[in-house]
N, C-alpha and C. Protein backbone atom coordinates (compact mmCIF):
# COMPACT_ATOMS: atom_id res chain seq x y z
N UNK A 1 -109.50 -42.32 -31.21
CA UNK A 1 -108.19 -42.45 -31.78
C UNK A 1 -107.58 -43.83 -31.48
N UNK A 2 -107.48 -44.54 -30.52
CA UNK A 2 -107.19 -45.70 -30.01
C UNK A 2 -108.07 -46.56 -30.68
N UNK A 3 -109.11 -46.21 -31.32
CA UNK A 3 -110.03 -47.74 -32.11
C UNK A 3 -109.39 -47.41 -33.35
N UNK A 4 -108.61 -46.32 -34.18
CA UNK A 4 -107.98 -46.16 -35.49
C UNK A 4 -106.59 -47.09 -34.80
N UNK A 5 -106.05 -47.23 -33.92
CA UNK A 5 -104.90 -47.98 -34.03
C UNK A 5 -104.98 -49.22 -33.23
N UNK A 6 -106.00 -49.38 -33.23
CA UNK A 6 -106.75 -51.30 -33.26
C UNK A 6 -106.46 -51.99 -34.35
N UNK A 7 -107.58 -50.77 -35.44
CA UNK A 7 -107.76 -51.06 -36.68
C UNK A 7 -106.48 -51.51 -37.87
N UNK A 8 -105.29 -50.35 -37.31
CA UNK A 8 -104.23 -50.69 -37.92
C UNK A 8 -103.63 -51.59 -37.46
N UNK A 9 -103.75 -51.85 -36.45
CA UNK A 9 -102.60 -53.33 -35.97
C UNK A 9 -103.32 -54.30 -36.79
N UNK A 10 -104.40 -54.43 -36.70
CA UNK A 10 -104.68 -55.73 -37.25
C UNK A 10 -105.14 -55.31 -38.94
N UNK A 11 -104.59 -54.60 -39.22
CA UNK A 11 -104.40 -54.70 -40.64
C UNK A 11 -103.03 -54.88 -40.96
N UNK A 12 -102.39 -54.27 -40.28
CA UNK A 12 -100.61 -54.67 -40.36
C UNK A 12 -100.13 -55.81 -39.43
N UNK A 13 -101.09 -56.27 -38.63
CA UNK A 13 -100.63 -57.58 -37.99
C UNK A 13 -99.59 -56.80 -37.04
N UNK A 14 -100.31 -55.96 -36.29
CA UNK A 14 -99.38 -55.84 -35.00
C UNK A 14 -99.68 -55.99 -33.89
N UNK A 15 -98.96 -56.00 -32.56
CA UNK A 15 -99.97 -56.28 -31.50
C UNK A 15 -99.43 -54.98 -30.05
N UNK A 16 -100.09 -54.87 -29.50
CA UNK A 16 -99.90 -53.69 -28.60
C UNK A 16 -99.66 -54.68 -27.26
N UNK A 17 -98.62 -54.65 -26.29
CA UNK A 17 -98.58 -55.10 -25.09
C UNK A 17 -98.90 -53.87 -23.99
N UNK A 18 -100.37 -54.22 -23.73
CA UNK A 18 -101.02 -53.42 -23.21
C UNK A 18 -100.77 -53.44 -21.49
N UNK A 19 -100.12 -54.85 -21.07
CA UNK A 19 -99.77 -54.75 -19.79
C UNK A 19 -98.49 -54.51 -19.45
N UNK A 20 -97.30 -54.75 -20.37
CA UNK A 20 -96.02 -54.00 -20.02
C UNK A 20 -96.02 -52.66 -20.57
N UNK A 21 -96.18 -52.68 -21.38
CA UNK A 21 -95.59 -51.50 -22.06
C UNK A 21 -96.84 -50.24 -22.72
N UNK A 22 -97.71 -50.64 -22.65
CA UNK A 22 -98.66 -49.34 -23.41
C UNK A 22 -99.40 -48.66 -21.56
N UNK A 23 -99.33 -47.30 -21.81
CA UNK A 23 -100.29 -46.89 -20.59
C UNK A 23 -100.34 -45.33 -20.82
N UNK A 24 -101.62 -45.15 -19.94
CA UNK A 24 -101.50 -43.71 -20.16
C UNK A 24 -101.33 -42.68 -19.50
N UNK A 25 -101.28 -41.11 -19.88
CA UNK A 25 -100.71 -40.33 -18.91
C UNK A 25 -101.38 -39.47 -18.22
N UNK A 26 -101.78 -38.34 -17.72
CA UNK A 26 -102.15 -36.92 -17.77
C UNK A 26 -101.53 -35.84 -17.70
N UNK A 27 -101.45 -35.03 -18.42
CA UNK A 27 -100.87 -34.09 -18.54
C UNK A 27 -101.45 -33.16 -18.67
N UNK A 28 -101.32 -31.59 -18.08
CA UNK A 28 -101.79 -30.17 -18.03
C UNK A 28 -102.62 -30.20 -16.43
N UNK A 29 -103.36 -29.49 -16.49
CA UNK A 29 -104.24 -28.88 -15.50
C UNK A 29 -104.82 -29.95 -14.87
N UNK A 30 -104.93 -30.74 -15.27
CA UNK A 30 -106.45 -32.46 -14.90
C UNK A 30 -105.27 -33.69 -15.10
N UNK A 31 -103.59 -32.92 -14.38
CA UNK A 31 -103.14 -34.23 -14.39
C UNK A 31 -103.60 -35.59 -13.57
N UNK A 32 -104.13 -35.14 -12.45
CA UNK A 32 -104.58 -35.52 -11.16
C UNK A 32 -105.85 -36.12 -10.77
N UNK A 33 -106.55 -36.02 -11.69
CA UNK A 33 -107.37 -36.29 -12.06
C UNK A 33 -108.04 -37.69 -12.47
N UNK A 34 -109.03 -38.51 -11.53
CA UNK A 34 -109.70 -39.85 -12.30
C UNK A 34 -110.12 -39.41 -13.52
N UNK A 35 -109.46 -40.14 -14.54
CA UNK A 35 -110.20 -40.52 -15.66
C UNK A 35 -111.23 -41.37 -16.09
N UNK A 36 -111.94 -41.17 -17.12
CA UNK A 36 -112.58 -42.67 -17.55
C UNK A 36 -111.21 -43.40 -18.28
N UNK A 37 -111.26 -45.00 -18.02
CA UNK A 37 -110.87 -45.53 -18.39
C UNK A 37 -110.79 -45.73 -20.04
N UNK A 38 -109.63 -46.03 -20.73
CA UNK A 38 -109.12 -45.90 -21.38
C UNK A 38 -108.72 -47.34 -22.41
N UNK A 39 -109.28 -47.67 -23.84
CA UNK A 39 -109.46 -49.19 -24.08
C UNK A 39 -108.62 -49.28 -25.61
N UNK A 40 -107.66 -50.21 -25.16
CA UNK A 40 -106.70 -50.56 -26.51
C UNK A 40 -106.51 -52.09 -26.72
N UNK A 41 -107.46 -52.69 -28.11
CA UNK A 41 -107.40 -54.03 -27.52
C UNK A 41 -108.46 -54.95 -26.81
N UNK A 42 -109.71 -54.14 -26.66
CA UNK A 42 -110.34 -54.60 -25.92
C UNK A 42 -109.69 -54.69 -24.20
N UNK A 43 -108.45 -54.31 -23.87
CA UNK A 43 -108.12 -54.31 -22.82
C UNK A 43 -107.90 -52.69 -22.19
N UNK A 44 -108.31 -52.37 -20.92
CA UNK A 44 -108.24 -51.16 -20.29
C UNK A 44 -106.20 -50.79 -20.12
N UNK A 45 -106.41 -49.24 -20.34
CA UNK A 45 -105.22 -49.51 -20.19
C UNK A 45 -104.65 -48.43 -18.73
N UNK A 46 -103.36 -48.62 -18.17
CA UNK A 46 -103.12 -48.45 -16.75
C UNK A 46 -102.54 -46.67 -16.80
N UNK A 47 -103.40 -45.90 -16.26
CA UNK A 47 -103.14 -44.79 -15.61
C UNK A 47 -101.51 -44.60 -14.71
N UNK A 48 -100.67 -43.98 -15.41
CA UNK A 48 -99.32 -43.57 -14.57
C UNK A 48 -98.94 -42.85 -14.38
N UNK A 49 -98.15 -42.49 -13.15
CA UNK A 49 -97.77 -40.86 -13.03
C UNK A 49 -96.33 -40.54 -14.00
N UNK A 50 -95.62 -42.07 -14.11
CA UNK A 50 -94.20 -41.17 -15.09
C UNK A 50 -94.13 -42.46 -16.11
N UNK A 51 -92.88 -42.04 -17.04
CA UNK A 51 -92.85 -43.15 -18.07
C UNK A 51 -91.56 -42.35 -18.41
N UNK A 52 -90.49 -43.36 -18.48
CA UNK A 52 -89.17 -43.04 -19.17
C UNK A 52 -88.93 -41.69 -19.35
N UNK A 53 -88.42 -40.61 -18.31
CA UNK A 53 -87.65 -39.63 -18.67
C UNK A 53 -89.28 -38.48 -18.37
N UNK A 54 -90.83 -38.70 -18.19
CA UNK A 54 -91.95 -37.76 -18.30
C UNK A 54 -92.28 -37.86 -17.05
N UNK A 55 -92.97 -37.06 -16.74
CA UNK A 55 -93.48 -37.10 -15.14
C UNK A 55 -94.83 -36.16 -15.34
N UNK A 56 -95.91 -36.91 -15.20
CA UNK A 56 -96.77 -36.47 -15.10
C UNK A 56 -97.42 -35.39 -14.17
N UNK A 57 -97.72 -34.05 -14.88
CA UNK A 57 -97.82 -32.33 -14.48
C UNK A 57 -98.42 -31.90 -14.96
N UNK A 58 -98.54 -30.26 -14.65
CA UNK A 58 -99.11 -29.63 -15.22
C UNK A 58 -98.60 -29.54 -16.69
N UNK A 59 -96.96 -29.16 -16.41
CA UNK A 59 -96.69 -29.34 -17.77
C UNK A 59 -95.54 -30.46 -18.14
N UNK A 60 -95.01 -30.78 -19.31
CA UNK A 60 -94.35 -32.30 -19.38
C UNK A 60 -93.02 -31.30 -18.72
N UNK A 61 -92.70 -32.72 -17.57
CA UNK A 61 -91.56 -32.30 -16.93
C UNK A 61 -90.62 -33.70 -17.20
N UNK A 62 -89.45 -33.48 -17.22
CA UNK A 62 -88.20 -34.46 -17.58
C UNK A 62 -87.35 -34.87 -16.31
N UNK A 63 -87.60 -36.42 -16.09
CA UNK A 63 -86.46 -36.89 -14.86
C UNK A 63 -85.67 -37.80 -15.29
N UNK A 64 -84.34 -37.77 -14.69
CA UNK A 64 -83.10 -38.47 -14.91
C UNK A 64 -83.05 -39.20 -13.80
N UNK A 65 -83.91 -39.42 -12.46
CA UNK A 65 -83.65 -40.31 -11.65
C UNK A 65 -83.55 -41.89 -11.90
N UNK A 66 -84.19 -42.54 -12.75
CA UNK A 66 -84.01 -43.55 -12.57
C UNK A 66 -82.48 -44.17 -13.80
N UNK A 67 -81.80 -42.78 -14.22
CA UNK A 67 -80.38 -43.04 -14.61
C UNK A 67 -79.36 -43.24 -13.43
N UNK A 68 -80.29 -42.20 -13.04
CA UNK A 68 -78.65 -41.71 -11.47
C UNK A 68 -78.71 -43.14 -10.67
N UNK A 69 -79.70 -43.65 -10.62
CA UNK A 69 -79.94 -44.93 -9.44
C UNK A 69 -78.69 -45.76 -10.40
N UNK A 70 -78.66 -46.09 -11.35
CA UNK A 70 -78.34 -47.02 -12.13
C UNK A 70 -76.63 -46.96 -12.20
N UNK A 71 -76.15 -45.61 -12.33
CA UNK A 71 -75.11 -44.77 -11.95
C UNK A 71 -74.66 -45.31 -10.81
């Protein structure tokens, strides 16, 4: 699925910022879990436990901490 949206960026001329902003998650049972690495770009992309508001679980769980800090 990630080589179909290679394909489209560079048919639409887009580009993926694979070191700020693209990464991936786990979620369900094998959150915890080493993966095989993961390629968008020819570049690997970075394994995380949360991303804006998700927290990587068993199941998708929702945090507001990094509002309250900001608060």
């Amino acid at each position: 699925m990630l080589h179909v949206c290679d394909i489209f960026a560079v048919d639409y001329d887009l580009k993926f910022n694979t070191h700020a902003k693209s990464a991936a998650m786990g979620v369900g049972s094998c959150f915890n879990v080493d993966c095989a690495s993961l390629m968008l770009t020819e570049q690997n992309l970075t394994y995380v436990a949360t991303v804006n508001y998700l927290v990587a679980a068993k199941c998708f769980k929702c945090t507001m901490d990094h509002i309250r800090m900001k608060f």
